[in-house]
PDB file of N, CA and C in Angstrom:
ATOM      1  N   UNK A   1      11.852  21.834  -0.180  1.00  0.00           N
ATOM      2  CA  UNK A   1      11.123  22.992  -0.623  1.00  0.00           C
ATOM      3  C   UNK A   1       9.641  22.682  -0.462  1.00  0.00           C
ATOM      4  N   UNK A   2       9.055  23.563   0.368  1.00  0.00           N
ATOM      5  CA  UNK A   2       7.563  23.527   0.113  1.00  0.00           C
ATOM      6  C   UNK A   2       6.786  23.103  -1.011  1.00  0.00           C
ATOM      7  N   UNK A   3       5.931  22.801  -0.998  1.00  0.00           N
ATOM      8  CA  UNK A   3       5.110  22.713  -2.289  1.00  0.00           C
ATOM      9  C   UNK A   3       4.344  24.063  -2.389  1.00  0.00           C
ATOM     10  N   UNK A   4       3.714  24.503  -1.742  1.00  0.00           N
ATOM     11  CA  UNK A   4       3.226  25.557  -1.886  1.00  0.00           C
ATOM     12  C   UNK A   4       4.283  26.659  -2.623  1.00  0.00           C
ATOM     13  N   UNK A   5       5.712  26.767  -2.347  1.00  0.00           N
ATOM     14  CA  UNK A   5       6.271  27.509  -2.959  1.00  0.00           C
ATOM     15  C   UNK A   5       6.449  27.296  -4.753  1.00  0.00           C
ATOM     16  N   UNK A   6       6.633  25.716  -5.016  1.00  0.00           N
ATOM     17  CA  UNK A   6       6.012  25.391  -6.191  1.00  0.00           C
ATOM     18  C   UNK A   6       4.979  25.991  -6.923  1.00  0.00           C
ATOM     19  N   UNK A   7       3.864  26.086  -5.942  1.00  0.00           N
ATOM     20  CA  UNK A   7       2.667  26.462  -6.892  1.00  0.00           C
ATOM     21  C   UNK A   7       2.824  27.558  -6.648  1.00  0.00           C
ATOM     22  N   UNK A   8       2.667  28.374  -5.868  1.00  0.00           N
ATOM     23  CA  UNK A   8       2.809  30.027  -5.803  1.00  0.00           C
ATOM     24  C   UNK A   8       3.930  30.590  -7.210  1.00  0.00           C
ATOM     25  N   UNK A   9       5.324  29.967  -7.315  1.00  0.00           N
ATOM     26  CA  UNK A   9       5.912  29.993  -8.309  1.00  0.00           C
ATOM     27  C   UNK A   9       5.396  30.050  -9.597  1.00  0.00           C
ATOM     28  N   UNK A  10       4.572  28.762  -9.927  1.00  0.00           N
ATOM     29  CA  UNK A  10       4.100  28.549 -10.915  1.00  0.00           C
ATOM     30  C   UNK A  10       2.824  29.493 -11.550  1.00  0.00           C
ATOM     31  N   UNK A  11       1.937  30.074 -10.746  1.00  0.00           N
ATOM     32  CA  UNK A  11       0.951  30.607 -10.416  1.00  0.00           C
ATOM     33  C   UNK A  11       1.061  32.067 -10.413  1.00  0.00           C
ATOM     34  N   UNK A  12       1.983  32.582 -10.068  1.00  0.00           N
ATOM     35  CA  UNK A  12       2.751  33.828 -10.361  1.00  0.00           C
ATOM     36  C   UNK A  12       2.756  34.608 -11.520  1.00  0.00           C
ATOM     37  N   UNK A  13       2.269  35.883 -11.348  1.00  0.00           N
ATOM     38  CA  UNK A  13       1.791  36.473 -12.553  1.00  0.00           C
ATOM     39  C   UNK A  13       2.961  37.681 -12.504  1.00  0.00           C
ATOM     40  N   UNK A  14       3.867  38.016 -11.349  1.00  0.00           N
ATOM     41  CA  UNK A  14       4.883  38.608 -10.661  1.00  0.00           C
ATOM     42  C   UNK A  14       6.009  38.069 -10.958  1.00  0.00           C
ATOM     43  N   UNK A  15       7.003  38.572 -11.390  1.00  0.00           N
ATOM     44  CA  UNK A  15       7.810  38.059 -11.891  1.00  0.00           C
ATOM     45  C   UNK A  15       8.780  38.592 -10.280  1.00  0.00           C
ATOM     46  N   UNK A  16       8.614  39.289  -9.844  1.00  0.00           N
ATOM     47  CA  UNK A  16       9.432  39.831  -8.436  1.00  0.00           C
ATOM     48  C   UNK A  16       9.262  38.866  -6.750  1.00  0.00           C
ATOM     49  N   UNK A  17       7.832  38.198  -7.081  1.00  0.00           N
ATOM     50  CA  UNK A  17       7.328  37.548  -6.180  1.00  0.00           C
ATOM     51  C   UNK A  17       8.738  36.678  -5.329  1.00  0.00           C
ATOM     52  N   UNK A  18       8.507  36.334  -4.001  1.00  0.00           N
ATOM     53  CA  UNK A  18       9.182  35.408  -3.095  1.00  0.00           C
ATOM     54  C   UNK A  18       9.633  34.068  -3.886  1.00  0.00           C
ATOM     55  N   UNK A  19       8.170  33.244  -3.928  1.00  0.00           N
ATOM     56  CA  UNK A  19       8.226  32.310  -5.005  1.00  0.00           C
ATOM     57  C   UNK A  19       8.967  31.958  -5.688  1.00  0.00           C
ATOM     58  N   UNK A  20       8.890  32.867  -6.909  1.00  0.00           N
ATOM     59  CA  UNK A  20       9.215  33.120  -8.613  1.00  0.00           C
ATOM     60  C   UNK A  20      10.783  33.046  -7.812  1.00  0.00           C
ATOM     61  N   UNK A  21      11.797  33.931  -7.382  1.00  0.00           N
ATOM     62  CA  UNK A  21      12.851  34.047  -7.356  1.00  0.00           C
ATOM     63  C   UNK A  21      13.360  32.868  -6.176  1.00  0.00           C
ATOM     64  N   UNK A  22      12.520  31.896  -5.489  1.00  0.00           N
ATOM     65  CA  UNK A  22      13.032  30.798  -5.153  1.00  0.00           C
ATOM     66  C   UNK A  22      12.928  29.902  -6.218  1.00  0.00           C
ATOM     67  N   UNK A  23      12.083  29.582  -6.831  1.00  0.00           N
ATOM     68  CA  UNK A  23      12.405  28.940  -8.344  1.00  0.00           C
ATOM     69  C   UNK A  23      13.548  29.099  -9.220  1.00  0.00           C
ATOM     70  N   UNK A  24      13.772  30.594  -9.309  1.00  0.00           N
ATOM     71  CA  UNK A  24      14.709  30.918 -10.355  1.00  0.00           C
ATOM     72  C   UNK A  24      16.216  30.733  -9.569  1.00  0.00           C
ATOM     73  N   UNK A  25      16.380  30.537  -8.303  1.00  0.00           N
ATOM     74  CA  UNK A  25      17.478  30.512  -7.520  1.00  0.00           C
ATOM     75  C   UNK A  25      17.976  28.748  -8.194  1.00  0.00           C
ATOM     76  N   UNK A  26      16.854  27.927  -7.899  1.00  0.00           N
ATOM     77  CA  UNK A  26      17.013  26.887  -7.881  1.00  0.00           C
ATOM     78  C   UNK A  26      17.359  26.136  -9.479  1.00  0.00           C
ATOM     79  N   UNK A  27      17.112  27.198 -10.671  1.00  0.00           N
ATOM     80  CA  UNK A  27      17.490  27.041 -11.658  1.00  0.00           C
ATOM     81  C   UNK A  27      18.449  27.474 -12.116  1.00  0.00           C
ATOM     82  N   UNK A  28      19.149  28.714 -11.470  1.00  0.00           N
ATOM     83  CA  UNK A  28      20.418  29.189 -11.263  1.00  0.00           C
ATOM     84  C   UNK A  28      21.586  28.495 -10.364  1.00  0.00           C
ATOM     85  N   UNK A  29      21.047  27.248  -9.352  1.00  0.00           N
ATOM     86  CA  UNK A  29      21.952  26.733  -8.811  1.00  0.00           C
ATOM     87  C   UNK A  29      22.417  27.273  -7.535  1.00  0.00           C
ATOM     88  N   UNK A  30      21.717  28.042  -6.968  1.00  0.00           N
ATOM     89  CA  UNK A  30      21.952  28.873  -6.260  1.00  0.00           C
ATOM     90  C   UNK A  30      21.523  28.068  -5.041  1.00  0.00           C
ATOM     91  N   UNK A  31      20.235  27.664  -4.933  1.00  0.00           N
ATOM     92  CA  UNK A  31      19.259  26.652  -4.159  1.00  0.00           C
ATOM     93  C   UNK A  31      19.882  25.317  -4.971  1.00  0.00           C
ATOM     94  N   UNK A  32      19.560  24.087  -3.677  1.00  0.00           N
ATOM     95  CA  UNK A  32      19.962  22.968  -4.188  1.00  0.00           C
ATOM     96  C   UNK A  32      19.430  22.309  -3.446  1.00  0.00           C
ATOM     97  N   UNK A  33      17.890  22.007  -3.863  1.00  0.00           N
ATOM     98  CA  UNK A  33      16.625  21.625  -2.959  1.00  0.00           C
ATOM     99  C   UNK A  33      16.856  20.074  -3.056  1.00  0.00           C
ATOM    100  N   UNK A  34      16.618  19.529  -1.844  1.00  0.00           N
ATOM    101  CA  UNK A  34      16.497  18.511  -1.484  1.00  0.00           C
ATOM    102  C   UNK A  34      15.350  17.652  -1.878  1.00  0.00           C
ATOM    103  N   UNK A  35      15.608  15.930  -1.950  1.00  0.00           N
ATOM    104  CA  UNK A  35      13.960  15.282  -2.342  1.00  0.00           C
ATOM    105  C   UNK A  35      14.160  14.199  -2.169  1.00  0.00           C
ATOM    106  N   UNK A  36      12.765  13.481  -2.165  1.00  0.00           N
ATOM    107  CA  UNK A  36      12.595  12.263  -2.141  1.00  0.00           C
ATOM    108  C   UNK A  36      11.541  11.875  -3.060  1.00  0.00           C
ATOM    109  N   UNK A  37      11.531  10.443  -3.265  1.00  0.00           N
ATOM    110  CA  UNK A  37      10.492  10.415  -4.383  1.00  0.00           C
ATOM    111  C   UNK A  37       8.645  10.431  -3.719  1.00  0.00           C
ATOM    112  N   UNK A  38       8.628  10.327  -2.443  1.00  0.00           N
ATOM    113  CA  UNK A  38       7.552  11.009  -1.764  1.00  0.00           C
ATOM    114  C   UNK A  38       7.088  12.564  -2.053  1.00  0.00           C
ATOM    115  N   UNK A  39       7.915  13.152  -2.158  1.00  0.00           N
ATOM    116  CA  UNK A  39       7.875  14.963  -1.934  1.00  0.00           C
ATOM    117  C   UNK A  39       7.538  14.924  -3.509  1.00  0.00           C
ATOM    118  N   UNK A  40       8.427  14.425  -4.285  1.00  0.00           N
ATOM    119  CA  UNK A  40       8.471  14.650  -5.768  1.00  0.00           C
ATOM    120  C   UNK A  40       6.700  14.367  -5.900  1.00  0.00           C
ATOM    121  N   UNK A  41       5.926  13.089  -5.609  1.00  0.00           N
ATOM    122  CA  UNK A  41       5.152  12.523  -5.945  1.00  0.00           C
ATOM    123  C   UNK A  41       3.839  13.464  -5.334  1.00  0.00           C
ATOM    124  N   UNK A  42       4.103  14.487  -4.054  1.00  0.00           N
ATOM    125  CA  UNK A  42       3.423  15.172  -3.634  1.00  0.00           C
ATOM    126  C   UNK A  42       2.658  16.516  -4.363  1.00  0.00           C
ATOM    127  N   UNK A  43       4.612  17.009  -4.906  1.00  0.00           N
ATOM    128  CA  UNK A  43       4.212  18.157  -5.947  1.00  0.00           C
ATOM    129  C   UNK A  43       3.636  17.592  -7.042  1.00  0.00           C
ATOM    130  N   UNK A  44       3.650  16.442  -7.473  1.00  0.00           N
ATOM    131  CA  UNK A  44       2.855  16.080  -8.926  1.00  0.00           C
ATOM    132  C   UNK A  44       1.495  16.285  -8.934  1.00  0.00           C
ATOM    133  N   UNK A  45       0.788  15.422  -7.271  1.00  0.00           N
ATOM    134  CA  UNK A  45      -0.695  15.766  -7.437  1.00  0.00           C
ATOM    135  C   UNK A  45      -0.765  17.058  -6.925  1.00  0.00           C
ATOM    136  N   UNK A  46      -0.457  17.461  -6.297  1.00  0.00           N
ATOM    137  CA  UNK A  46      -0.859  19.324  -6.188  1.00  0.00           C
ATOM    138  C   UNK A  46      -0.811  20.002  -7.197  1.00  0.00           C
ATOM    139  N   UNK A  47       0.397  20.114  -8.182  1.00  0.00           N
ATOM    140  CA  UNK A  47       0.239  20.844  -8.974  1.00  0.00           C
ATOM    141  C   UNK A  47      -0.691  20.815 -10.544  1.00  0.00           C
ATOM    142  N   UNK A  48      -0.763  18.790 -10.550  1.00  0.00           N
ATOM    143  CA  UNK A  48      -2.153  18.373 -11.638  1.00  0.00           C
ATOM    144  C   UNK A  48      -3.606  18.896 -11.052  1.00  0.00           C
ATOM    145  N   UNK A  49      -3.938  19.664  -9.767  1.00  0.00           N
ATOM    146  CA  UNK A  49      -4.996  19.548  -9.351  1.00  0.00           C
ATOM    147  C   UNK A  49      -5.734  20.428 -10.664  1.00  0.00           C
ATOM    148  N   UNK A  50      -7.012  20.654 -10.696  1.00  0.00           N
ATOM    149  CA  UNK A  50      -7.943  20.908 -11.915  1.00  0.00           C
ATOM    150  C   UNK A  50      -8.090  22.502 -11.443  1.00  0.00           C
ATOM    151  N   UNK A  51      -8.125  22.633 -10.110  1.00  0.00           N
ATOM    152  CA  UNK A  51      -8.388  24.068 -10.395  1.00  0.00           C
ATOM    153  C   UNK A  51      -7.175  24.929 -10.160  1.00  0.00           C
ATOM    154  N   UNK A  52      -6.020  24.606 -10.187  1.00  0.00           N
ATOM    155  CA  UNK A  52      -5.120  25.607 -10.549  1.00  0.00           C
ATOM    156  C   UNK A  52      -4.960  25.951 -12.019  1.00  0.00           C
ATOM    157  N   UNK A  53      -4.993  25.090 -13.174  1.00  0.00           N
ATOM    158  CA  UNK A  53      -5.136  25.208 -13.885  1.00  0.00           C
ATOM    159  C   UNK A  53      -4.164  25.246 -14.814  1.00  0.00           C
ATOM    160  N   UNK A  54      -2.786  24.516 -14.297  1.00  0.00           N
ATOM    161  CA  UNK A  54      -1.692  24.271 -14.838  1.00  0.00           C
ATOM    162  C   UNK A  54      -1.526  23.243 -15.766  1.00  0.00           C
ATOM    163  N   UNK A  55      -0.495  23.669 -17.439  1.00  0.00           N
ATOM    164  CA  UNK A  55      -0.211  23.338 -17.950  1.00  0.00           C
ATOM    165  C   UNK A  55       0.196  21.867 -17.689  1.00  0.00           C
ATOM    166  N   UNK A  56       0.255  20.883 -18.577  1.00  0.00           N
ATOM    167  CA  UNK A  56       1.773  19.707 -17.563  1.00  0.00           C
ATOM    168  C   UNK A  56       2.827  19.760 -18.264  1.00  0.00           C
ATOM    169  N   UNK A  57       2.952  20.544 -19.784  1.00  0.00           N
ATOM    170  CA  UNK A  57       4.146  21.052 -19.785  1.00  0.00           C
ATOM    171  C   UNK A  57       4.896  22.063 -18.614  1.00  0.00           C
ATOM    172  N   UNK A  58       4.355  22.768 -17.899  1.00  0.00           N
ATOM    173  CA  UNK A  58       4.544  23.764 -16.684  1.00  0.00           C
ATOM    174  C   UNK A  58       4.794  22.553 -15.765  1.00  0.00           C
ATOM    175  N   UNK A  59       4.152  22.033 -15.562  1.00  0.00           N
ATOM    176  CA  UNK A  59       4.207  21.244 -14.294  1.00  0.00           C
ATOM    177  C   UNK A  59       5.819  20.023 -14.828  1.00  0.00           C
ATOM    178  N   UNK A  60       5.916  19.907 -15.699  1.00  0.00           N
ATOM    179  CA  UNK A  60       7.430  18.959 -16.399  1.00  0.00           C
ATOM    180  C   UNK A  60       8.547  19.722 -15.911  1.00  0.00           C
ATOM    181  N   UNK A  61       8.372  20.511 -16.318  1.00  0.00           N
ATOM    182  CA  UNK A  61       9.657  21.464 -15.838  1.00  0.00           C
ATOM    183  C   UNK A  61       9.765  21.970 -14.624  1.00  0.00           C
ATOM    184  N   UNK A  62       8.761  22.236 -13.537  1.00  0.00           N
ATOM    185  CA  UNK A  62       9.433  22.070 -12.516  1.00  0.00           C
ATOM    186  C   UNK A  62       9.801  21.289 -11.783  1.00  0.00           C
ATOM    187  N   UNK A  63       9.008  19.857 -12.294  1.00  0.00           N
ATOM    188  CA  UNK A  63       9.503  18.699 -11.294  1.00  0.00           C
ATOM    189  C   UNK A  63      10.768  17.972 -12.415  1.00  0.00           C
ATOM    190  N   UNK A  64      10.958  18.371 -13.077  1.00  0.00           N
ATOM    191  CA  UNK A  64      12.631  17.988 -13.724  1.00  0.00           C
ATOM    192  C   UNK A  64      13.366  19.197 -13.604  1.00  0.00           C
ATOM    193  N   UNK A  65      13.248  20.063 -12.632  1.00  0.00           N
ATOM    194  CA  UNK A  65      13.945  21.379 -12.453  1.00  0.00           C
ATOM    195  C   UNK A  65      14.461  20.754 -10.340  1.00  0.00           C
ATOM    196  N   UNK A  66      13.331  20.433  -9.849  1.00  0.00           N
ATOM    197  CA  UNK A  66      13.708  19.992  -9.084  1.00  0.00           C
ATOM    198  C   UNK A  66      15.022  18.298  -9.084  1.00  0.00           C
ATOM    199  N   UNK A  67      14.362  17.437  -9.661  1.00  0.00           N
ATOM    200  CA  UNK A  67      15.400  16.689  -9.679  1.00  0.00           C
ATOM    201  C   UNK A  67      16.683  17.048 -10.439  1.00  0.00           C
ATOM    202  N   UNK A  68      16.717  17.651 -11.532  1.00  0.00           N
ATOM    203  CA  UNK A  68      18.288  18.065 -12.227  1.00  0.00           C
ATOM    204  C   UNK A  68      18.902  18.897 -11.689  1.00  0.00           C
ATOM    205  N   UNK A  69      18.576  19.785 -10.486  1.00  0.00           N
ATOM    206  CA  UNK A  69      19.382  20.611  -9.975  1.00  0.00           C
ATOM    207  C   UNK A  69      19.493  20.574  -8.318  1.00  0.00           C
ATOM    208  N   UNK A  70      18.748  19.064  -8.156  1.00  0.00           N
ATOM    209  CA  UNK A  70      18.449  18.857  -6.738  1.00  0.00           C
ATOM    210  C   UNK A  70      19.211  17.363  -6.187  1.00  0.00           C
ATOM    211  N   UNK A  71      19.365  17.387  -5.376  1.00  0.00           N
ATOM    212  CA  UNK A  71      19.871  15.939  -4.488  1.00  0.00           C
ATOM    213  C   UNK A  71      18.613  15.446  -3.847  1.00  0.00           C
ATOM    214  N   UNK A  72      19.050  14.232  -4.558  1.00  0.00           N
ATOM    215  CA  UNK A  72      18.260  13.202  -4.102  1.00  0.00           C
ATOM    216  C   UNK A  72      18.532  12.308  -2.611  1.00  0.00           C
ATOM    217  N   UNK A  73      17.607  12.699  -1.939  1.00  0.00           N
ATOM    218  CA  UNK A  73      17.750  11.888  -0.276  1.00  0.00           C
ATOM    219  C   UNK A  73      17.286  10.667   0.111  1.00  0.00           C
ATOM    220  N   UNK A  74      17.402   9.703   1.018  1.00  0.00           N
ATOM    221  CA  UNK A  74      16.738   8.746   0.920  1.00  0.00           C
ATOM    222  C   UNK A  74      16.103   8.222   2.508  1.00  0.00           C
ATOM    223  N   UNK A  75      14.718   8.097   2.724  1.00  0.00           N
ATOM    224  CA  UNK A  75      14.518   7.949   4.138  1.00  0.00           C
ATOM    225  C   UNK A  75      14.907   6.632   4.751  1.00  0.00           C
ATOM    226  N   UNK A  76      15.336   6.350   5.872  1.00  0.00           N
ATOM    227  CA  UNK A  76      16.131   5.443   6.780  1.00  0.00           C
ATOM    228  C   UNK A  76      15.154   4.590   7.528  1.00  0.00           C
TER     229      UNK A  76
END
């Protein structure tokens, strides 16, 4: 999953948005996003950046939304 779809998700004031309902897919089980602890470590600093302006309770839950409902991959 993109990161950008992360933050657009998160950032979302639309509850109808593209985003928002790839998030909510992925909390429904519907999506079953793939990761590594690279990607994981990617969305962490993007989404701590200062001027989005996100919670890190917000930011907890989607990166334990990604791993609890996601498979973990491993590069070769």
């Amino acid at each position: 999953m993109d990161t950008n779809v992360l933050l657009s998700s998160s950032l979302s004031k639309n509850e109808d948005s593209a985003a928002v309902k790839v998030l909510e897919a992925v909390f429904e089980g519907i999506i079953i996003p793939l990761y590594h602890q690279e990607i994981l470590d990617e969305y962490d600093a993007v989404l701590h950046r200062e001027k989005f302006h996100l919670r890190k309770e917000e930011i907890q839950v989607v990166l334990n939304a990604v791993r609890q409902y996601g498979i973990e991959v491993f590069q070769t």
